[in-house]
N, C-alpha and C. Protein backbone atom coordinates (compact mmCIF):
# COMPACT_ATOMS: atom_id res chain seq x y z
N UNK A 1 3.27 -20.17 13.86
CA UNK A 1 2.69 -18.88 13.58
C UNK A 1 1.51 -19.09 12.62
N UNK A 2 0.62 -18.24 13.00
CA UNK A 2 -0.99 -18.73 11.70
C UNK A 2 -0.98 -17.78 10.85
N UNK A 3 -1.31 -18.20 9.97
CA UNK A 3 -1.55 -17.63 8.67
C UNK A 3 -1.51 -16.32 8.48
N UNK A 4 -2.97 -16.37 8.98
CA UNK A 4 -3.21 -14.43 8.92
C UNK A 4 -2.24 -13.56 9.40
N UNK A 5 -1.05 -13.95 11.06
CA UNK A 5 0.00 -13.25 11.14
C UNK A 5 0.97 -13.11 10.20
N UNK A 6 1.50 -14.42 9.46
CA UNK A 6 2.59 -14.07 8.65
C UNK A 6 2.08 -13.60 7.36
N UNK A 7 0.51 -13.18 7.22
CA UNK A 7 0.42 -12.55 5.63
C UNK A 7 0.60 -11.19 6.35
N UNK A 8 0.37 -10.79 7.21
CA UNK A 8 0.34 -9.07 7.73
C UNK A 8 1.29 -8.72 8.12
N UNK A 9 2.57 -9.82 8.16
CA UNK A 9 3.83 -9.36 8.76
C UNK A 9 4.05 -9.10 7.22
N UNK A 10 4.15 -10.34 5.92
CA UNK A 10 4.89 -9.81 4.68
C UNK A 10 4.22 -8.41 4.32
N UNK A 11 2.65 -8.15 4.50
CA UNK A 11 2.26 -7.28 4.08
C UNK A 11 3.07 -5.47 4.52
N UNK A 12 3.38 -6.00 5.88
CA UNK A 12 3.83 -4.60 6.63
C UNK A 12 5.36 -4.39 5.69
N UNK A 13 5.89 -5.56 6.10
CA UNK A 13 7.83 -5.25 5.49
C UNK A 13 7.57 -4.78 3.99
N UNK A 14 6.18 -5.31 3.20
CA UNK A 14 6.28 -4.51 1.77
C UNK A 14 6.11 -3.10 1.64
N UNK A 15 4.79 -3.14 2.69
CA UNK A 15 4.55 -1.63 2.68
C UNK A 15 5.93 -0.47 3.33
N UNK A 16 6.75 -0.98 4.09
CA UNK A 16 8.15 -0.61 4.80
C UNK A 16 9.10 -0.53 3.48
N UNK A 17 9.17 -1.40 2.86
CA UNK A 17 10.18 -1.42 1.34
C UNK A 17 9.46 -0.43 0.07
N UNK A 18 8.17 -0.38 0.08
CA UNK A 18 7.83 0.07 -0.55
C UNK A 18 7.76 1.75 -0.85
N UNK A 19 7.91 2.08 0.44
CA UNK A 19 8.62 3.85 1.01
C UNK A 19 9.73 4.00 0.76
N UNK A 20 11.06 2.93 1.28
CA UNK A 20 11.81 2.89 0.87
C UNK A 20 12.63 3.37 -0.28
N UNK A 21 11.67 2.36 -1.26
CA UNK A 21 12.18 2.67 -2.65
C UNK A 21 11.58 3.57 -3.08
N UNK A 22 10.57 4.40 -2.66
CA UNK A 22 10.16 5.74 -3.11
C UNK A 22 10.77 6.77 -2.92
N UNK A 23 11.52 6.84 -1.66
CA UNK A 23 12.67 7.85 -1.28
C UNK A 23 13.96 7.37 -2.05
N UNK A 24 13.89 6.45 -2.18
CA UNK A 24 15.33 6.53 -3.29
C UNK A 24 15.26 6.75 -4.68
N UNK A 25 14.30 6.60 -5.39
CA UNK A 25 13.61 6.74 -6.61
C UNK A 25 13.99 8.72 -6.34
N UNK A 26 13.24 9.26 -5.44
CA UNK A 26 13.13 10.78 -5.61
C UNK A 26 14.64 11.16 -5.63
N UNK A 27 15.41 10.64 -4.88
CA UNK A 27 16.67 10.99 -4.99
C UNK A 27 17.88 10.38 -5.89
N UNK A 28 17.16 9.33 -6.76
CA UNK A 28 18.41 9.15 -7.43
C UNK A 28 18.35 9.96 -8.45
N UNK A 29 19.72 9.77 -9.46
CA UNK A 29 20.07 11.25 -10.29
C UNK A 29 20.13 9.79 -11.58
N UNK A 30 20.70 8.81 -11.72
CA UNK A 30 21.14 7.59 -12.11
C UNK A 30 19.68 7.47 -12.81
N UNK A 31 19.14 7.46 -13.80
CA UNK A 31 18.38 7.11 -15.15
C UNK A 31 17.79 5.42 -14.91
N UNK A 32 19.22 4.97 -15.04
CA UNK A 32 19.30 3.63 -15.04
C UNK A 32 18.71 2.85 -13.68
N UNK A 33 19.32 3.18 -12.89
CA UNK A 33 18.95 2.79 -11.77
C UNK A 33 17.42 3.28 -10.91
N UNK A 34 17.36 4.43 -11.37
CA UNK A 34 16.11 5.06 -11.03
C UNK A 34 15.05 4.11 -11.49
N UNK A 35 15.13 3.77 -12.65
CA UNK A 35 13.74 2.92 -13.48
C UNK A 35 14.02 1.25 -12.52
N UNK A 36 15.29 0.86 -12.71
CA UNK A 36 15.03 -0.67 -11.73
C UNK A 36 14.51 -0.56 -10.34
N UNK A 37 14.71 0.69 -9.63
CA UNK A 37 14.17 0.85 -8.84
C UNK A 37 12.67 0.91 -8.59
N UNK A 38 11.96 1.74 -9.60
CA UNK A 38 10.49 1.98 -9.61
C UNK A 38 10.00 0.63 -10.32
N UNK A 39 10.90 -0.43 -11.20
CA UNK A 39 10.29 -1.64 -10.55
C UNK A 39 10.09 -2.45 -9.87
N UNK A 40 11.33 -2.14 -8.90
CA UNK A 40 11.20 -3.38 -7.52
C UNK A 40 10.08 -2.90 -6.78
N UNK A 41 9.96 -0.93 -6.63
CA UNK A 41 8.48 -0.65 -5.92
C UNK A 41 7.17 -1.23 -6.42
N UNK A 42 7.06 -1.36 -7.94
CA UNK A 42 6.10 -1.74 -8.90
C UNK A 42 5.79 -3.12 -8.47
N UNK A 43 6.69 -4.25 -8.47
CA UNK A 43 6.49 -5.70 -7.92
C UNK A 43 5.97 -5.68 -6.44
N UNK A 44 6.76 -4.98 -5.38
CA UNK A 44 6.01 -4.62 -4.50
C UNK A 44 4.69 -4.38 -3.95
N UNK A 45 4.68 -3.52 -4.60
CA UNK A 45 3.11 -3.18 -4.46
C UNK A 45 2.04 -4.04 -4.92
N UNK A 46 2.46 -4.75 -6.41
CA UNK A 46 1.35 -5.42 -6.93
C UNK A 46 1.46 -7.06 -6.39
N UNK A 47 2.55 -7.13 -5.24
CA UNK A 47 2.65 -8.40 -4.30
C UNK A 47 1.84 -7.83 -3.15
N UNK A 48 1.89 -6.59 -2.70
CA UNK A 48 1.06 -6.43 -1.73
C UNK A 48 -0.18 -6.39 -2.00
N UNK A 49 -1.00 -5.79 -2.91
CA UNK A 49 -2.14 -5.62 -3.61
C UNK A 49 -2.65 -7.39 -3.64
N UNK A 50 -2.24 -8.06 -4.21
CA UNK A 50 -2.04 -9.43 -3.94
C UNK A 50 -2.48 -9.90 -2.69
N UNK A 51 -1.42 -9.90 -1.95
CA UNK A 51 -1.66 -10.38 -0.68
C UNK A 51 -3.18 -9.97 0.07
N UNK A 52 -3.58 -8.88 0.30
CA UNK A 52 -4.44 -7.89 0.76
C UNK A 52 -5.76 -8.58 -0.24
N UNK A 53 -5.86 -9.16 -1.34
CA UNK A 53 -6.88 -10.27 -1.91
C UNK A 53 -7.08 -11.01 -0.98
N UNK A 54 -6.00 -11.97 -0.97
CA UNK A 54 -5.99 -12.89 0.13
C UNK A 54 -6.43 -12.82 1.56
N UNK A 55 -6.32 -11.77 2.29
CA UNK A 55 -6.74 -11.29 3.46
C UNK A 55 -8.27 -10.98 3.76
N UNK A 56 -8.80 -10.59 2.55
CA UNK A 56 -10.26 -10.19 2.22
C UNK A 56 -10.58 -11.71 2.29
N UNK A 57 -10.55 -12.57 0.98
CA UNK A 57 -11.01 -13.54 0.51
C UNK A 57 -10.99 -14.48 1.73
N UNK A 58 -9.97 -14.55 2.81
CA UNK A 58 -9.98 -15.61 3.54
C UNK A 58 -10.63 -15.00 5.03
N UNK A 59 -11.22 -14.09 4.73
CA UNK A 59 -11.92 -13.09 5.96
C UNK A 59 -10.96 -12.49 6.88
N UNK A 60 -9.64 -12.64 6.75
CA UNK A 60 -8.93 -12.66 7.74
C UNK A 60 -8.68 -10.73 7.75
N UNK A 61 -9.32 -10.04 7.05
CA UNK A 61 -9.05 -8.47 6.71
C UNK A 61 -10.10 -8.05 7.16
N UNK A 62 -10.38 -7.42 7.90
CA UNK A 62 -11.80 -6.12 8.48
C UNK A 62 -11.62 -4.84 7.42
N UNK A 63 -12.51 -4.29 6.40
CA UNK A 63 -12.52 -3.24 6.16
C UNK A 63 -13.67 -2.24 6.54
N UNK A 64 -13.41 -1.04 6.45
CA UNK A 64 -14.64 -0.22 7.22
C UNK A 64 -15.38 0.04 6.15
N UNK A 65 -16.66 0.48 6.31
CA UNK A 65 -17.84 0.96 5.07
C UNK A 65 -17.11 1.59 4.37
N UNK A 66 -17.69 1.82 3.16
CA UNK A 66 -17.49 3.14 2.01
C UNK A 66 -17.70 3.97 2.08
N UNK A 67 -17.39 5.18 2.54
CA UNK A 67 -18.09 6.71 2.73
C UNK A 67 -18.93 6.86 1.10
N UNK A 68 -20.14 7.27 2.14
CA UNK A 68 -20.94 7.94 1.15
C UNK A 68 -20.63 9.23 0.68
N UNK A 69 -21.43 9.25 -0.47
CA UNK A 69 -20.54 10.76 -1.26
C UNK A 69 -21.33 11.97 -0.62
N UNK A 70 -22.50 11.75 0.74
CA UNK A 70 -22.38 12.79 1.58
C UNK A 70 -21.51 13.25 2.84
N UNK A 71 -20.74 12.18 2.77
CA UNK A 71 -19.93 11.67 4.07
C UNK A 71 -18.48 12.82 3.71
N UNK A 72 -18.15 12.16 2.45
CA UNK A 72 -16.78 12.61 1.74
C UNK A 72 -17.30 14.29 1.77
N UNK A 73 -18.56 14.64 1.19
CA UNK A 73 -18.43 16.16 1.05
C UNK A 73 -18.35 16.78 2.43
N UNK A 74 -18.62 16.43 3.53
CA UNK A 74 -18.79 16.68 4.85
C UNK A 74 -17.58 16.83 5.14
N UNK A 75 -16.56 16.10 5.34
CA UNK A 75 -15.08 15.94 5.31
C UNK A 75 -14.73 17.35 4.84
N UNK A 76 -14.88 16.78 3.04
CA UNK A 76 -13.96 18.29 2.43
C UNK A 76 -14.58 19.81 2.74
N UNK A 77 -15.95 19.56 3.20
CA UNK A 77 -16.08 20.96 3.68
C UNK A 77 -15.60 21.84 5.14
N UNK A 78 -15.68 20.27 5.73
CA UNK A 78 -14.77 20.29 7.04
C UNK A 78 -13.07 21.07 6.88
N UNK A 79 -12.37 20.63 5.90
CA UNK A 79 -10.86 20.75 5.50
C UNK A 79 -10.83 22.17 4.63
N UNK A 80 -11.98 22.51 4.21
CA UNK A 80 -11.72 23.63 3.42
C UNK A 80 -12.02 24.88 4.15
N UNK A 81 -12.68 24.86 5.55
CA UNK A 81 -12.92 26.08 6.06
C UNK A 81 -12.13 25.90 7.58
């Protein structure tokens, strides 16, 4: 398996765990457990954030342009009427 597949497979199962533990975070009642939870999401994320470096840096990531800030107002004027 090459590279770039198995960084986008860990990347997907984080982003999959990472919902996860957001729906259990909203529903636990448990103090204690609530906070270990919002750090396993916390490691998560900043492993995915991570990874997604790596994907850029090794070209292996396509991202699309930056909307321009006439682009974005076009949008929200689109959504607001």
């Amino acid at each position: 398996m090459d590279e770039k597949i198995m960084l986008e497979d860990i990347i997907s199962d984080l982003k999959f765990n990472i919902n996860l533990y957001q729906i259990a975070i909203l529903e636990c009642e448990n103090i204690q457990l609530r906070q270990i939870l919002q750090q396993m999401r916390n490691m998560n994320e900043s492993l995915q954030y991570e990874l997604n470096k790596i994907l850029k840096i090794k070209g292996y990531a396509i991202y699309s342009e930056r909307a321009t800030v006439q682009q974005v107002d076009e949008i929200k004027q689109q959504i607001q009427t």
